[in-house]
Structure formats: structure tokens, C-alpha cells
PDB file of N, CA and C in Angstrom:
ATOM      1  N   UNK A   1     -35.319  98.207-123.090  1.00  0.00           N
ATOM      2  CA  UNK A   1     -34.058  97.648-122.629  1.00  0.00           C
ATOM      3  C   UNK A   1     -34.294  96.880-121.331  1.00  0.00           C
ATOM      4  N   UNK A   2     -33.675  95.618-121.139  1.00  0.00           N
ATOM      5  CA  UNK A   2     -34.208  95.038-120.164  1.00  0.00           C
ATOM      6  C   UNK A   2     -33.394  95.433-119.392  1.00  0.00           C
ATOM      7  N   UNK A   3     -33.709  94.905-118.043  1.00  0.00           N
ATOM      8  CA  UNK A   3     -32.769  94.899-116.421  1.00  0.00           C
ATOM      9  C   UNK A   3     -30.974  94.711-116.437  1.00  0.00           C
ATOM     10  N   UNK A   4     -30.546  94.995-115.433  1.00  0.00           N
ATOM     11  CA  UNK A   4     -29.348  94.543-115.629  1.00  0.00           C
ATOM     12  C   UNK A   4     -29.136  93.063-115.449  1.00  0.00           C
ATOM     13  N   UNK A   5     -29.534  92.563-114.743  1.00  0.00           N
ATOM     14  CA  UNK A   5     -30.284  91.511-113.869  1.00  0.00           C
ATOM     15  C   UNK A   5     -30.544  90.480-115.091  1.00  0.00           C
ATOM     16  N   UNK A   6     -31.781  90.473-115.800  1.00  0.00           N
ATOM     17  CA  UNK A   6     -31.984  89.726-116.739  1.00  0.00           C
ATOM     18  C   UNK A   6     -30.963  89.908-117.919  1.00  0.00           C
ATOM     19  N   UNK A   7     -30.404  90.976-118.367  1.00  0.00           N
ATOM     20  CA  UNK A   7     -29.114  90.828-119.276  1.00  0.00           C
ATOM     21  C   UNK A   7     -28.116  89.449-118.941  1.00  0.00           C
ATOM     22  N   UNK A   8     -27.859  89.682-117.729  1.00  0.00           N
ATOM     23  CA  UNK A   8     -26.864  88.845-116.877  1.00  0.00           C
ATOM     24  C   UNK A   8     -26.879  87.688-117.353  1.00  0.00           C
ATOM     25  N   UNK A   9     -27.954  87.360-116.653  1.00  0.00           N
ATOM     26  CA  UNK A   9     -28.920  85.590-116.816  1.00  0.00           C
ATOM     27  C   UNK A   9     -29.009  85.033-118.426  1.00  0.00           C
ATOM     28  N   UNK A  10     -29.183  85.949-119.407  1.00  0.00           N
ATOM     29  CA  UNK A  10     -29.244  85.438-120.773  1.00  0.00           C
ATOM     30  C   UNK A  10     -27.630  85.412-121.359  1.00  0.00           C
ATOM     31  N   UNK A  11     -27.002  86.400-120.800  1.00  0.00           N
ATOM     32  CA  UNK A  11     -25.637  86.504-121.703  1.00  0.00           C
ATOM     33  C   UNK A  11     -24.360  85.941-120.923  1.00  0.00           C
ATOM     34  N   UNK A  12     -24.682  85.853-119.486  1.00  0.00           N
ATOM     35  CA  UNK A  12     -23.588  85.206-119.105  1.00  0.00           C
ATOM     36  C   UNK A  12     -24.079  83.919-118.120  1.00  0.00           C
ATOM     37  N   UNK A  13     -25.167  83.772-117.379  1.00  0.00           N
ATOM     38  CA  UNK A  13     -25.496  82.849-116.272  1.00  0.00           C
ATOM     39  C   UNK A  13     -26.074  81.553-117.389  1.00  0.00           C
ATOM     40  N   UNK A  14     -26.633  81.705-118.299  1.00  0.00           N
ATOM     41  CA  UNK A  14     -27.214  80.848-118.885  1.00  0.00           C
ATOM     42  C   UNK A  14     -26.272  79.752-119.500  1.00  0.00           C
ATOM     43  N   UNK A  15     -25.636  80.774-120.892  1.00  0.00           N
ATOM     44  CA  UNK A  15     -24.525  79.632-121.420  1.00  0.00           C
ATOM     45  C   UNK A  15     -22.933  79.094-120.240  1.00  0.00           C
ATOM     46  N   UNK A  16     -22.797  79.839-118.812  1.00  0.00           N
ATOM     47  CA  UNK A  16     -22.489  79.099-117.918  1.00  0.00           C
ATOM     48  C   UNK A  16     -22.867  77.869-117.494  1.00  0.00           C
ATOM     49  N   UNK A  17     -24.424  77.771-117.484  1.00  0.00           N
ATOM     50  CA  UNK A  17     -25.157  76.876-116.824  1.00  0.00           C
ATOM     51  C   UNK A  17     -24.658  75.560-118.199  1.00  0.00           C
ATOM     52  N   UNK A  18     -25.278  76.072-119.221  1.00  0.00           N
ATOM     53  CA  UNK A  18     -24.962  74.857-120.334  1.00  0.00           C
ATOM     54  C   UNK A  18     -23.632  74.639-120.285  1.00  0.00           C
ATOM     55  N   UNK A  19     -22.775  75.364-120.341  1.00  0.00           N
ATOM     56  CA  UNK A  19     -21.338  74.561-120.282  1.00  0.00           C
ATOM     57  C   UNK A  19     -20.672  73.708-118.844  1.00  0.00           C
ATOM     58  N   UNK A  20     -21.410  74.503-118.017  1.00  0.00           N
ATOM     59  CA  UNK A  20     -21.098  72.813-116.970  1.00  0.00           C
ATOM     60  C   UNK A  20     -21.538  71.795-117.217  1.00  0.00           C
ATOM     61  N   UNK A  21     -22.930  72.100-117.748  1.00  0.00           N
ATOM     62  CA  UNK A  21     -24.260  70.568-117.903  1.00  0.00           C
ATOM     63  C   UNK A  21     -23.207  69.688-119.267  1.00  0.00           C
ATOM     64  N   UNK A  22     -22.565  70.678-120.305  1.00  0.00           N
ATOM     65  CA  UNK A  22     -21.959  69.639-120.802  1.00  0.00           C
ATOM     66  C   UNK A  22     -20.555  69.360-120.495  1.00  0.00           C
ATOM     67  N   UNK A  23     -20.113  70.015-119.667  1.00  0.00           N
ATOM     68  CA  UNK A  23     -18.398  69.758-119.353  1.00  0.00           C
ATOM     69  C   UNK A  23     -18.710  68.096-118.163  1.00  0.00           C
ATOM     70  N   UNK A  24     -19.354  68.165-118.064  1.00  0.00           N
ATOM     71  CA  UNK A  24     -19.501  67.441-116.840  1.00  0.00           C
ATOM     72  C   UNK A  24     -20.866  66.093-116.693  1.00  0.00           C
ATOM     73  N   UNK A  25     -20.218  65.046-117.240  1.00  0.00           N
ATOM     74  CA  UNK A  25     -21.211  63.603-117.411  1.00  0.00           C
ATOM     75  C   UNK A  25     -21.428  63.061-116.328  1.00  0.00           C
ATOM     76  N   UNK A  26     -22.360  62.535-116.112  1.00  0.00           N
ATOM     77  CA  UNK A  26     -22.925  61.366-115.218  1.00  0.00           C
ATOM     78  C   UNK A  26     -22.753  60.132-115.631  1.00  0.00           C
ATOM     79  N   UNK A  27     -22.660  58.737-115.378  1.00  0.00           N
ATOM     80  CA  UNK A  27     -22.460  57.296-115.961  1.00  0.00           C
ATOM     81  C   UNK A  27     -24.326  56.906-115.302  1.00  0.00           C
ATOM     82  N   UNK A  28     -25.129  56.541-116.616  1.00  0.00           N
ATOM     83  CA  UNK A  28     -26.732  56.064-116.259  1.00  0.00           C
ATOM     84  C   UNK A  28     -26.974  56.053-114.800  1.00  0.00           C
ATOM     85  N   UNK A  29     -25.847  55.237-114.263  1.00  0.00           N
ATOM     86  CA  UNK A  29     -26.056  54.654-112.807  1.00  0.00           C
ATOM     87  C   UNK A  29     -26.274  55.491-112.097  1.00  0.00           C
ATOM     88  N   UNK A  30     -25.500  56.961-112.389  1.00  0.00           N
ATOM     89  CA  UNK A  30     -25.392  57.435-111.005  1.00  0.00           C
ATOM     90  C   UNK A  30     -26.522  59.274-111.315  1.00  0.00           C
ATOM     91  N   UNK A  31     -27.682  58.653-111.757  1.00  0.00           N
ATOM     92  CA  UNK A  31     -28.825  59.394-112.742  1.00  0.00           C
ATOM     93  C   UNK A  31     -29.300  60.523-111.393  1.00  0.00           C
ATOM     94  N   UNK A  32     -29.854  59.549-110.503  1.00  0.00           N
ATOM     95  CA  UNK A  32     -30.181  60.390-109.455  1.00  0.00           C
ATOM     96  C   UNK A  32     -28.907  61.554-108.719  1.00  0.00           C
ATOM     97  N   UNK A  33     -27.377  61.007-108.604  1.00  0.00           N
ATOM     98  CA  UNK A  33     -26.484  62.191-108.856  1.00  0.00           C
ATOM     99  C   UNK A  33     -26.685  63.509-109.638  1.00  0.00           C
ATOM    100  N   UNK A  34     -27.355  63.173-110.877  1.00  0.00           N
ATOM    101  CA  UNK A  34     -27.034  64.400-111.956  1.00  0.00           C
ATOM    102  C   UNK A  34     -28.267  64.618-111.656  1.00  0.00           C
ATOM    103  N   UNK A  35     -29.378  64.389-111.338  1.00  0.00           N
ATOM    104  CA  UNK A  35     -31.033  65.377-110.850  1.00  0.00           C
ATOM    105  C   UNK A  35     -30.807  65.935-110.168  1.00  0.00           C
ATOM    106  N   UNK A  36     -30.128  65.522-108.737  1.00  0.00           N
ATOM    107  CA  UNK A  36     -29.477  66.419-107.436  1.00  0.00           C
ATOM    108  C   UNK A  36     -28.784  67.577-107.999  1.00  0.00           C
ATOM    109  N   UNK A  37     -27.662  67.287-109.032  1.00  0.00           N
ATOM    110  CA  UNK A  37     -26.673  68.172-109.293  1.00  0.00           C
ATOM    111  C   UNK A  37     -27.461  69.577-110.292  1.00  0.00           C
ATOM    112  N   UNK A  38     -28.356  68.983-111.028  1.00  0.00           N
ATOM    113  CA  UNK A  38     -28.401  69.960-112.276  1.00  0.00           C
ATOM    114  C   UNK A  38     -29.547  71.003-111.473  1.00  0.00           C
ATOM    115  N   UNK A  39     -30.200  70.036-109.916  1.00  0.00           N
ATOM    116  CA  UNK A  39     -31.442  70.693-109.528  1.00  0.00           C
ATOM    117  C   UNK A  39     -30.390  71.907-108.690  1.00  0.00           C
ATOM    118  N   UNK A  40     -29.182  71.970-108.591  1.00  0.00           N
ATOM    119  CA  UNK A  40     -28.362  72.879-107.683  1.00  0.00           C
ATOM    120  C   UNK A  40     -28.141  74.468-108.549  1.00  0.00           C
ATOM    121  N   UNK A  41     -28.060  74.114-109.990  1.00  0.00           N
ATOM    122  CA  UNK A  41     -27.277  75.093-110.752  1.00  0.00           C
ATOM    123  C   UNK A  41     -28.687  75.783-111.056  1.00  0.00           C
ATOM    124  N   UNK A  42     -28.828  76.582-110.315  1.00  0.00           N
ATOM    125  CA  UNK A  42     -29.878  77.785-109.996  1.00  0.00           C
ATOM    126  C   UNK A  42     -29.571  79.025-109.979  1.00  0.00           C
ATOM    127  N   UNK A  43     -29.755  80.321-110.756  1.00  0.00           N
ATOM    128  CA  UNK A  43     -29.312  81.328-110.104  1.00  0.00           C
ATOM    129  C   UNK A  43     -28.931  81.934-109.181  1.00  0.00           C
ATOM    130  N   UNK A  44     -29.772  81.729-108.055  1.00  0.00           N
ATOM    131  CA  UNK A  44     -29.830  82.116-106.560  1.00  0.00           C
ATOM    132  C   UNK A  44     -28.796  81.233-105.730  1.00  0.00           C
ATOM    133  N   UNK A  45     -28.413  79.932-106.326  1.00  0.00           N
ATOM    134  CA  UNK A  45     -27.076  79.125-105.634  1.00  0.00           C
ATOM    135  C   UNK A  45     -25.919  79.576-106.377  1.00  0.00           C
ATOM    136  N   UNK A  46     -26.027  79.638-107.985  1.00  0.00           N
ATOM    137  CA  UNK A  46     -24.973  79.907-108.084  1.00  0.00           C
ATOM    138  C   UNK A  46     -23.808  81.087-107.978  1.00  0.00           C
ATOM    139  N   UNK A  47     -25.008  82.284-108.107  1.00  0.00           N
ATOM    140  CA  UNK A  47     -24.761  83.957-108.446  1.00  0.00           C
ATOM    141  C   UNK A  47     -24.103  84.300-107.106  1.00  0.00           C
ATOM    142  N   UNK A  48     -25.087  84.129-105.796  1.00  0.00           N
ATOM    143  CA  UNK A  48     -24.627  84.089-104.449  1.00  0.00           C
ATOM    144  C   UNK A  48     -23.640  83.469-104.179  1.00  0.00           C
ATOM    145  N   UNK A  49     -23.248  82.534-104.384  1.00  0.00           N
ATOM    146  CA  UNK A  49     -22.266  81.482-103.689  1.00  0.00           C
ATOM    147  C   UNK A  49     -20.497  81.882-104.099  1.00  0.00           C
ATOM    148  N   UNK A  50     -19.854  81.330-103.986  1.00  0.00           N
ATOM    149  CA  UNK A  50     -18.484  81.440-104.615  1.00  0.00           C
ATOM    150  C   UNK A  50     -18.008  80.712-106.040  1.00  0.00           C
ATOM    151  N   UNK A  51     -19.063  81.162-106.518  1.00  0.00           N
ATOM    152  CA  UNK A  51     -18.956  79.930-107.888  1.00  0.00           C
ATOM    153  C   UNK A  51     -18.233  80.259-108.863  1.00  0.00           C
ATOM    154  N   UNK A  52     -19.271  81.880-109.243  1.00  0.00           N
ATOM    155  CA  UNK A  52     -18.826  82.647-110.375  1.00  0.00           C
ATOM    156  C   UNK A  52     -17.769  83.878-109.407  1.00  0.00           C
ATOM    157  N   UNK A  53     -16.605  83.975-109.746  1.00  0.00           N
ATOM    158  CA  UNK A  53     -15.404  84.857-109.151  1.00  0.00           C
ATOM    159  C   UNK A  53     -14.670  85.066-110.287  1.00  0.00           C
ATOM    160  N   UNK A  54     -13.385  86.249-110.033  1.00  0.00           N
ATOM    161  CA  UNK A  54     -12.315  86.503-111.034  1.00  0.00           C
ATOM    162  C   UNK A  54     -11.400  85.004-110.271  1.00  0.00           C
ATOM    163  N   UNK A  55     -10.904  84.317-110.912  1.00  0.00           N
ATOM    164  CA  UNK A  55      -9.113  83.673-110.381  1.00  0.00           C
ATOM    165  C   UNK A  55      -8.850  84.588-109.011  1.00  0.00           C
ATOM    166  N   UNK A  56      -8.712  83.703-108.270  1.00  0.00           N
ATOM    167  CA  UNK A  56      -7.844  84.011-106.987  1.00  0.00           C
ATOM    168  C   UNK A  56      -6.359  83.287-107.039  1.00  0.00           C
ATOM    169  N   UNK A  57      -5.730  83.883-106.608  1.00  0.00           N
ATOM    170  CA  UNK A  57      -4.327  83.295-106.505  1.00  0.00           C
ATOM    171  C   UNK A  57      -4.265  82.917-104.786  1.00  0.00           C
ATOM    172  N   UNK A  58      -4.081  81.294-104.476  1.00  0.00           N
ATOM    173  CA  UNK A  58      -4.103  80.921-102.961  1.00  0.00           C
ATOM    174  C   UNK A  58      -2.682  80.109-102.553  1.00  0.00           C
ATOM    175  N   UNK A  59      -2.461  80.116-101.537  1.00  0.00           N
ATOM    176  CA  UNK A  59      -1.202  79.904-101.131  1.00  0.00           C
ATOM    177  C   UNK A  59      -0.981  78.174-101.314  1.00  0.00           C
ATOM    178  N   UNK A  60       0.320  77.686-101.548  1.00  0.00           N
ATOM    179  CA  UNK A  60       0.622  76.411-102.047  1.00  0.00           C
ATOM    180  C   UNK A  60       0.469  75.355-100.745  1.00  0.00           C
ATOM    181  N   UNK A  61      -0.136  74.345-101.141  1.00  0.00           N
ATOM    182  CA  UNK A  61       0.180  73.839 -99.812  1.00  0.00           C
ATOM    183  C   UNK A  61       0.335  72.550 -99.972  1.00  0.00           C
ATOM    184  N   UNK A  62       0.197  71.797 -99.371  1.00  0.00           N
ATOM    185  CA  UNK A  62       1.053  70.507 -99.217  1.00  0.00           C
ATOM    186  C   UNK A  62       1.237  69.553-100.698  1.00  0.00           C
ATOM    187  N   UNK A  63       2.456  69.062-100.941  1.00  0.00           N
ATOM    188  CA  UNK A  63       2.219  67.906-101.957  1.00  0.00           C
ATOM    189  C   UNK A  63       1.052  67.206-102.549  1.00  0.00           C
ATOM    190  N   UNK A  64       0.609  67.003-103.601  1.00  0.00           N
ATOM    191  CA  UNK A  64      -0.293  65.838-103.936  1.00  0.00           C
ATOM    192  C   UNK A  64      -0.025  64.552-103.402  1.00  0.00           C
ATOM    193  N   UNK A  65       0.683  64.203-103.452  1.00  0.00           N
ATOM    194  CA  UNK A  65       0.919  62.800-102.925  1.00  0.00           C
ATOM    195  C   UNK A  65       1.059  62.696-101.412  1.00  0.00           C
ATOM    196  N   UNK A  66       1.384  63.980-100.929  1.00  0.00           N
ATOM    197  CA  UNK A  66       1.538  63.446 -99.637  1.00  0.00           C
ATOM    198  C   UNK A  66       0.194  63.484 -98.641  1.00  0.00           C
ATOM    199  N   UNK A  67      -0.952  64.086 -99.699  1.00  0.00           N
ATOM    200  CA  UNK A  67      -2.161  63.847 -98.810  1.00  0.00           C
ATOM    201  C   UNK A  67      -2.768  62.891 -99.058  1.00  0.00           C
ATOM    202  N   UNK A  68      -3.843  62.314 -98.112  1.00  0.00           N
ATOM    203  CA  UNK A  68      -4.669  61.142 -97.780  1.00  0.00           C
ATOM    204  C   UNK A  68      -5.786  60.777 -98.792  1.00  0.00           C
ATOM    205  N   UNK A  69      -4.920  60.293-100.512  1.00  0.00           N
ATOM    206  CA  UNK A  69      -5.687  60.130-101.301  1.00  0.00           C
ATOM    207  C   UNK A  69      -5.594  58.786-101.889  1.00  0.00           C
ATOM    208  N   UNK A  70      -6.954  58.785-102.196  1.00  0.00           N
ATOM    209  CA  UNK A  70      -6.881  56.937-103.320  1.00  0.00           C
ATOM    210  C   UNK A  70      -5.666  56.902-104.394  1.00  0.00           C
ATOM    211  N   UNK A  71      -5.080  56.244-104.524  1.00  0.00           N
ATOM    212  CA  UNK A  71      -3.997  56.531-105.967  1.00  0.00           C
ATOM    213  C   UNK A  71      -4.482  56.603-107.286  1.00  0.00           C
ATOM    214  N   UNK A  72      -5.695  56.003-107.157  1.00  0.00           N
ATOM    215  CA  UNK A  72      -6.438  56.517-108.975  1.00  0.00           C
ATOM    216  C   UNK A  72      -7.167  58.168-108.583  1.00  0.00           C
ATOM    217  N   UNK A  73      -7.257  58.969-107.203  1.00  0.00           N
ATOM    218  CA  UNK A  73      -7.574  59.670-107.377  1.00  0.00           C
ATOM    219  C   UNK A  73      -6.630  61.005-107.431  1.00  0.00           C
ATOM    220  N   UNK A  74      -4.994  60.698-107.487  1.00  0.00           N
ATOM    221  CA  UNK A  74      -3.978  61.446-107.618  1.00  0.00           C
ATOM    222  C   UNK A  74      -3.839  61.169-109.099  1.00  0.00           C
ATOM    223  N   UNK A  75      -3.749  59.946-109.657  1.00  0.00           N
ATOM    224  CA  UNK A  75      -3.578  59.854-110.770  1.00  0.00           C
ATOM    225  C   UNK A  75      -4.521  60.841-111.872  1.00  0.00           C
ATOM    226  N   UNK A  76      -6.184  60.522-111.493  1.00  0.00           N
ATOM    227  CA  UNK A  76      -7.120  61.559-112.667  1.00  0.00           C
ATOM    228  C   UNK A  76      -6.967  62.856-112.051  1.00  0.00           C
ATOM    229  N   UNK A  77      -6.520  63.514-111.115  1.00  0.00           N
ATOM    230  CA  UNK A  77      -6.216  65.316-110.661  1.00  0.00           C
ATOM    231  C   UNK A  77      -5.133  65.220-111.732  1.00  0.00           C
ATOM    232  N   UNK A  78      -4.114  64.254-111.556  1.00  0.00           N
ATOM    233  CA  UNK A  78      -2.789  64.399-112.078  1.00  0.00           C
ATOM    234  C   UNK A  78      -3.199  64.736-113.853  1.00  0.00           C
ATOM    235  N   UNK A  79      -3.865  63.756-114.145  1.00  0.00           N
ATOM    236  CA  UNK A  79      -4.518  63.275-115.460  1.00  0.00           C
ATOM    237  C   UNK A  79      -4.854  64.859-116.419  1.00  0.00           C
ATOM    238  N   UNK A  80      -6.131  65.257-115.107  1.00  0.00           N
ATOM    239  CA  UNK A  80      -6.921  66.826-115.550  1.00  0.00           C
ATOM    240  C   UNK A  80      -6.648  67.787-115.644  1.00  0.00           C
ATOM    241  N   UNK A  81      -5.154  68.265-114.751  1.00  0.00           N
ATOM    242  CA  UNK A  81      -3.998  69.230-114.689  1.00  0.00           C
ATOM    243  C   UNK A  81      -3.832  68.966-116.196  1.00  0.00           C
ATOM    244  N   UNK A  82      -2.936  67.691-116.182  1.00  0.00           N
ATOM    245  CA  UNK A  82      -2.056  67.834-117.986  1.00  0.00           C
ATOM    246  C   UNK A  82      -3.084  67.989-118.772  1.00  0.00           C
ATOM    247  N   UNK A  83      -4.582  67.869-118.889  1.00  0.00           N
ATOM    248  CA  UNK A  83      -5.223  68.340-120.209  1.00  0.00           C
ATOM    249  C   UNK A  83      -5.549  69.361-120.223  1.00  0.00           C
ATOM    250  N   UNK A  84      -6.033  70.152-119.134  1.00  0.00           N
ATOM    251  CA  UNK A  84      -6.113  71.539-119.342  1.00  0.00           C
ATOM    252  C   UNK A  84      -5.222  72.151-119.183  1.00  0.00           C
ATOM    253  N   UNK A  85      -3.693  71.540-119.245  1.00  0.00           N
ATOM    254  CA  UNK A  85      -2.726  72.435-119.326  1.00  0.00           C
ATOM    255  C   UNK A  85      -2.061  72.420-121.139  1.00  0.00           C
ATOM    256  N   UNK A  86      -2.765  71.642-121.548  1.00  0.00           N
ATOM    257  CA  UNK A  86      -2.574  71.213-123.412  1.00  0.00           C
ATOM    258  C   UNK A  86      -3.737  72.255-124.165  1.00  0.00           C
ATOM    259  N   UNK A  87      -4.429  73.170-123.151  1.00  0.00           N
ATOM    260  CA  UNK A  87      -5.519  73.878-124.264  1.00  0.00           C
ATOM    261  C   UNK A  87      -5.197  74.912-124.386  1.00  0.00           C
TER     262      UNK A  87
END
């Protein structure tokens, strides 16, 4: 029977790791982005860090619109809310 440790890593850290690598594209251009990114999703960054948690519930705070954002970048938050609120 293996470790608890290595259980972990095969049954839950692993197919984590693959479902970001595919939830989440790069466009060719921005190639050296996704080497940086995929070189991050490491055990030791991710296990440690605040990555993997239960849901926290955090206090509401200011409007979307009323903070200091691009308008296409209220629009795709706005966008990503309504699709993962359709699953």
C-alpha cells in the first residue's frame, strides 16, 4: 500500500493538474506564458499555497463596475460568471 502522500498525487493532485492544463489555453503567441505557467503547477507550489482549499465564503465588496477596469475586462468576468452559472 503506498504513502498517503503518493495516493494524493495520483488520485487527486494529478487529474487537478490536467484539468487546469486543459481548462485553460494559451493563443501560440503567448507560448512562453504557458512554459512559465505549466512550469508553476508543481506539487510543492500548488499543495502549499492557497490553491487547493474547501470554498470560503468572503465578504462582498465593491461593485464590478465601479472598480478601475478595462470594459472588455468587466464584460469577459461578466461573460464567465453567466457560463459557469449555466453548468
Amino acid at each position: 500500500m503506498g504513502s498517503i502522500n503518493s495516493h494524493f498525487k495520483k488520485e487527486v493532485f494529478e487529474p487537478y493538474v490536467g484539468l487546469l492544463k486543459a481548462q485553460y489555453r494559451f493563443h501560440p503567441v503567448f507560448s512562453n506564458a504557458k512554459k512559465v505557467w505549466e512550469g508553476k503547477l508543481n506539487f510543492d507550489a500548488l499543495v502549499n499555497g492557497p490553491y487547493l482549499e474547501r470554498a470560503q465564503l468572503y465578504a462582498e465588496g465593491d461593485a464590478l463596475e465601479s472598480l478601475p477596469l478595462h470594459e472588455g475586462t468587466i464584460k469577459t468576468i461578466k461573460d464567465s460568471v453567466r457560463f459557469l452559472w449555466k453548468r
